[in-house]
C-alpha atoms as a PDB file:
ATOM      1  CA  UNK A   1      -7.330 -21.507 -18.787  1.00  0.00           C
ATOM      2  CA  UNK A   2      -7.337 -17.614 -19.448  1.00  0.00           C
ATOM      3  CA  UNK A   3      -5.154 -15.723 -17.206  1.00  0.00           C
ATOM      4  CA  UNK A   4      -6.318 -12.511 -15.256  1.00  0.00           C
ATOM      5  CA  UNK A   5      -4.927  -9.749 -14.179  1.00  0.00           C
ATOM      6  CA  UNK A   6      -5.906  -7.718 -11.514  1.00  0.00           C
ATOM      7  CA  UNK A   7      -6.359  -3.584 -11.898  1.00  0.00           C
ATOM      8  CA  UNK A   8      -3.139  -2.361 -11.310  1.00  0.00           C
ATOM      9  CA  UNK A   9      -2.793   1.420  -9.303  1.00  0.00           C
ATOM     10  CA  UNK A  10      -2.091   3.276 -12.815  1.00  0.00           C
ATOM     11  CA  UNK A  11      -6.258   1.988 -13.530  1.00  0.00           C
ATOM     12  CA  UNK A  12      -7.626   2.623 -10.240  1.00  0.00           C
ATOM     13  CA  UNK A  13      -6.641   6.276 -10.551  1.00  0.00           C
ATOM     14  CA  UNK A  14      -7.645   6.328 -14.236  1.00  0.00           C
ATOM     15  CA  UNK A  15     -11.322   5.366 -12.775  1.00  0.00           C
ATOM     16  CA  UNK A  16     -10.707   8.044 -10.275  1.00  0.00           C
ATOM     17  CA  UNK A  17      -9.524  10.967 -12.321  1.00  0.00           C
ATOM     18  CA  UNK A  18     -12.182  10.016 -14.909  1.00  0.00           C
ATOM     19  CA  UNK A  19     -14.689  10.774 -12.389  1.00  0.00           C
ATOM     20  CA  UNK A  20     -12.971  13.835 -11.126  1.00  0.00           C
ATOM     21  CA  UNK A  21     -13.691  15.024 -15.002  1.00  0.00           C
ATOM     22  CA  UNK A  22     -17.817  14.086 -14.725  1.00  0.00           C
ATOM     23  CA  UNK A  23     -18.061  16.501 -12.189  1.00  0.00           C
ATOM     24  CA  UNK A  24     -19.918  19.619 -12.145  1.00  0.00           C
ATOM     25  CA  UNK A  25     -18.645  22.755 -11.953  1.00  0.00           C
ATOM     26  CA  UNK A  26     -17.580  24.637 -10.059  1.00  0.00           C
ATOM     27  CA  UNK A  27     -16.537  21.497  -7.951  1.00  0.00           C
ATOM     28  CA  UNK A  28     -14.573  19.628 -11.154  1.00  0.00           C
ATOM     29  CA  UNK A  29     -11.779  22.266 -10.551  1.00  0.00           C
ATOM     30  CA  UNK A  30     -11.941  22.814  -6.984  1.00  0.00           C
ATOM     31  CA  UNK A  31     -11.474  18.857  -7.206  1.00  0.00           C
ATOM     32  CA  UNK A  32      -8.644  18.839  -9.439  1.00  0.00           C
ATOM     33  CA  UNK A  33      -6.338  20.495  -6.851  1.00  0.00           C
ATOM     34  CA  UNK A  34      -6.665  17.624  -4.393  1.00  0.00           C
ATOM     35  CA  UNK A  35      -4.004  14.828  -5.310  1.00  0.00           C
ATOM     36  CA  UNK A  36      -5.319  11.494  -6.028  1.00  0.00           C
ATOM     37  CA  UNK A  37      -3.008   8.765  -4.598  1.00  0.00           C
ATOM     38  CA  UNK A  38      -3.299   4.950  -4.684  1.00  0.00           C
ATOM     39  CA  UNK A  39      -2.287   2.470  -2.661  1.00  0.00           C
ATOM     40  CA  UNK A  40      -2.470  -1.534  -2.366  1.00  0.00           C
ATOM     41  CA  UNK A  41      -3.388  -0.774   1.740  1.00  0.00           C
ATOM     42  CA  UNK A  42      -3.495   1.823   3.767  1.00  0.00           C
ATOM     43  CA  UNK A  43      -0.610   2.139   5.709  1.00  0.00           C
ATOM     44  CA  UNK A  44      -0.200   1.172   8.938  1.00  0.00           C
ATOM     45  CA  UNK A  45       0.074   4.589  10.901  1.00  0.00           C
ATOM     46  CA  UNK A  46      -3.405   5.555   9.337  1.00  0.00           C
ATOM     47  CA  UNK A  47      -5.065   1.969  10.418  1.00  0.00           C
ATOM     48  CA  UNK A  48      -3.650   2.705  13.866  1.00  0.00           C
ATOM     49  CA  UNK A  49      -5.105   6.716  13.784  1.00  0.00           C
ATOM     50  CA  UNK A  50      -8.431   5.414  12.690  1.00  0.00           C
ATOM     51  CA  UNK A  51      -8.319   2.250  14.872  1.00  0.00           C
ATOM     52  CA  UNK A  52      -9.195  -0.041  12.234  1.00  0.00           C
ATOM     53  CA  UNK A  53      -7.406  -3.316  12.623  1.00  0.00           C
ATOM     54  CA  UNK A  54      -8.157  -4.743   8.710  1.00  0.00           C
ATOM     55  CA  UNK A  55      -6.884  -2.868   6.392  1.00  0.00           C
ATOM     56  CA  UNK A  56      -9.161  -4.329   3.770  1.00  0.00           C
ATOM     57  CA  UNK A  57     -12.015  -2.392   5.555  1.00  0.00           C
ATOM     58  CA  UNK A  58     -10.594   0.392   4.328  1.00  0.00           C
ATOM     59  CA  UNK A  59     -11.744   1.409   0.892  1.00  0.00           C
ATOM     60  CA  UNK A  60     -10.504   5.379   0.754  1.00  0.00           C
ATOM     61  CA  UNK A  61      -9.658   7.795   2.989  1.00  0.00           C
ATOM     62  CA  UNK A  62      -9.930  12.169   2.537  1.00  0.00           C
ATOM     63  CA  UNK A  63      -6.576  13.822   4.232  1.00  0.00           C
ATOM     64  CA  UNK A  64      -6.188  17.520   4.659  1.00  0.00           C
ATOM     65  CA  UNK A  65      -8.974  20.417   5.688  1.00  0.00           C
ATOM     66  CA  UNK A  66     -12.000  20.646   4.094  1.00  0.00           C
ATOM     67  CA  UNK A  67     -12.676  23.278   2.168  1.00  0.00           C
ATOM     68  CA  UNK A  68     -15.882  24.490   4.850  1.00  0.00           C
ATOM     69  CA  UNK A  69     -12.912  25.326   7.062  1.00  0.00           C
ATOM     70  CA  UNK A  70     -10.088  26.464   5.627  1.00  0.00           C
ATOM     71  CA  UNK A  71      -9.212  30.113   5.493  1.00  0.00           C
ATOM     72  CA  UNK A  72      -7.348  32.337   3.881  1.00  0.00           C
ATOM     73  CA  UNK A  73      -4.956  32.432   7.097  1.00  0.00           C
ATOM     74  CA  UNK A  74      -3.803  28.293   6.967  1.00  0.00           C
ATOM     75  CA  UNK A  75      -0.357  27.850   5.935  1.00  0.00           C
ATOM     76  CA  UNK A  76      -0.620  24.355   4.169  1.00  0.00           C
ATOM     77  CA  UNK A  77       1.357  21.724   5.793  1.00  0.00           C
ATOM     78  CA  UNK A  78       0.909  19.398   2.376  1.00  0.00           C
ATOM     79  CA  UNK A  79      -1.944  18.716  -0.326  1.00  0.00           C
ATOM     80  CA  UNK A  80      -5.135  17.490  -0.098  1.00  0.00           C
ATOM     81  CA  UNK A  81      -5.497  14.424  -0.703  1.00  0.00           C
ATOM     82  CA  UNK A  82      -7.506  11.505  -1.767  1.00  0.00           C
ATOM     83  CA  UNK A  83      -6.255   7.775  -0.838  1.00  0.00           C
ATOM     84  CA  UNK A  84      -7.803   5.292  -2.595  1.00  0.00           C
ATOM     85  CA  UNK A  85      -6.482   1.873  -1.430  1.00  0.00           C
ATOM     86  CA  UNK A  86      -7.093  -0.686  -4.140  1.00  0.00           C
ATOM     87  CA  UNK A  87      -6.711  -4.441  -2.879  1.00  0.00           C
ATOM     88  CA  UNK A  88      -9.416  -3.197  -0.645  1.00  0.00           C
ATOM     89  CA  UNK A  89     -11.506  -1.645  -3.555  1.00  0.00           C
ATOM     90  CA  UNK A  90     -11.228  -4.790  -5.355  1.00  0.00           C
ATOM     91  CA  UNK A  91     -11.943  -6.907  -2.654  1.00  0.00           C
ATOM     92  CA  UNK A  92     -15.214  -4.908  -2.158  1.00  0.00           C
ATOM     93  CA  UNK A  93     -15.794  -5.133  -5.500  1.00  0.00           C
ATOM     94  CA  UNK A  94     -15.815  -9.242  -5.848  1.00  0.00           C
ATOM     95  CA  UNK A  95     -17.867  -9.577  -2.941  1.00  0.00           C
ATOM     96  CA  UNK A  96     -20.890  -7.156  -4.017  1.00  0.00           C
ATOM     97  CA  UNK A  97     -20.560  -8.904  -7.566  1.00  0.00           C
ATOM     98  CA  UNK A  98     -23.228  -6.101  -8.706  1.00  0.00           C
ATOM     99  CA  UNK A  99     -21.053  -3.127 -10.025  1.00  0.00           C
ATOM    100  CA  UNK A 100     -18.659  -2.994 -11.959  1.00  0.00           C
ATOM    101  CA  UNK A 101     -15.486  -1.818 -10.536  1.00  0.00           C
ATOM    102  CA  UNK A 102     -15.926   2.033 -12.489  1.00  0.00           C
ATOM    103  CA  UNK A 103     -18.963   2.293 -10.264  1.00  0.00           C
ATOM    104  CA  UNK A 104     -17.151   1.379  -7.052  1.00  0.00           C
ATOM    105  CA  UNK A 105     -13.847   3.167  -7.602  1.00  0.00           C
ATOM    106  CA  UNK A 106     -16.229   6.608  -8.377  1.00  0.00           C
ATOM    107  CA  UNK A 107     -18.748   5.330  -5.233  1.00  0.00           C
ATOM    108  CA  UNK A 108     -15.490   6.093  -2.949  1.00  0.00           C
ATOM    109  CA  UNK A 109     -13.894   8.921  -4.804  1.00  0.00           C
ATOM    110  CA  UNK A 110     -17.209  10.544  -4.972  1.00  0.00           C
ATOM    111  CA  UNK A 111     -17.309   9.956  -1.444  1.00  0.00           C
ATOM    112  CA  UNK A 112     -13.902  11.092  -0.082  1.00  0.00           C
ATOM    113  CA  UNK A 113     -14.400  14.413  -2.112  1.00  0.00           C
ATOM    114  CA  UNK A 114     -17.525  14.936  -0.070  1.00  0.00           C
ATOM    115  CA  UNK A 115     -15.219  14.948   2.892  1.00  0.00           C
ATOM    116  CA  UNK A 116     -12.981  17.285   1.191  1.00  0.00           C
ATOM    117  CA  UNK A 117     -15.998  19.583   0.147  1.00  0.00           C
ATOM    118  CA  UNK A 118     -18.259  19.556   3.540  1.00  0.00           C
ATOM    119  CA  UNK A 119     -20.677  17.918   1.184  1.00  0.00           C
ATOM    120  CA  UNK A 120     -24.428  17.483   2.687  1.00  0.00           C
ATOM    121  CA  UNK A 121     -26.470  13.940   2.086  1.00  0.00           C
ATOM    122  CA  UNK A 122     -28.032  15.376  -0.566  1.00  0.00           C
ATOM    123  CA  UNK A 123     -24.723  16.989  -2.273  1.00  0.00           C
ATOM    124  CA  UNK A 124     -23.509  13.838  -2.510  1.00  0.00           C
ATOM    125  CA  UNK A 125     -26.883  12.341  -3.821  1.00  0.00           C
ATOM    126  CA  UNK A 126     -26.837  14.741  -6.520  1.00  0.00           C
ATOM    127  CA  UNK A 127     -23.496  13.648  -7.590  1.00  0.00           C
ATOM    128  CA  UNK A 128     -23.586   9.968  -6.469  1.00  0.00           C
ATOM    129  CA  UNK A 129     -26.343   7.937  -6.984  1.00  0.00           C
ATOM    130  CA  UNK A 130     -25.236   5.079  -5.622  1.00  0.00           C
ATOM    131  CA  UNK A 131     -28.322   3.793  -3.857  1.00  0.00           C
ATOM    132  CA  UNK A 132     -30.496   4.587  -6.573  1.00  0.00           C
END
């Protein structure tokens, strides 16, 4: 019987930076300044801000000010950053069975740094073409 190993964090945020990188400019460096962080689950606190009570609903989460309102003026408090939480992703991923889990990881990265940017439908389409 052939063992398997689950993705570990260190490949879930290979996936991610990876499509960092496919971006278009000017976003691909705007995007590299947001940290990328992985976790199994989100963590408690956040599940109880966003009053979600499974944390395998969550798939990724954007934390800081996006860049539509930020000024000059803010006096950062910490990073940007993108949480991608991956027992979740890979839970998503074996129950759609119809991407692979590149596709999925970038689906929610692309999708967090549309929070980040202020990104429109059709930014995001442009980008993403996820229902394509």
């Amino acid at each position: 019987m052939p063992t398997r190993i689950a993705p570990t964090a260190d490949d879930i945020h290979a996936l991610a930076i990876a499509t960092v990188n496919a971006l278009p400019q000017p976003m691909r460096d705007l995007a590299r300044a947001v940290v990328i962080r992985v976790e199994d689950l989100a963590p408690d606190t956040i599940l109880d801000q966003m009053q979600i009570d499974d944390p395998f609903a969550l798939t990724g989460l954007y934390e800081g000010i996006p860049l539509t309102e930020k000024s000059n003026m803010d006096q950062p408090m910490q990073p940007d950053a993108v949480w991608l939480f991956r027992r979740a992703i890979l839970d998503e991923w074996g129950a759609r069975g119809n991407v692979t889990l590149a596709e999925l990881v970038a689906h929610v990265t692309v999708h967090e740094f549309a929070h980040h940017f202020g990104w429109s439908d059709d930014d995001i389409a442009a980008v993403d073409r996820w229902w394509d």
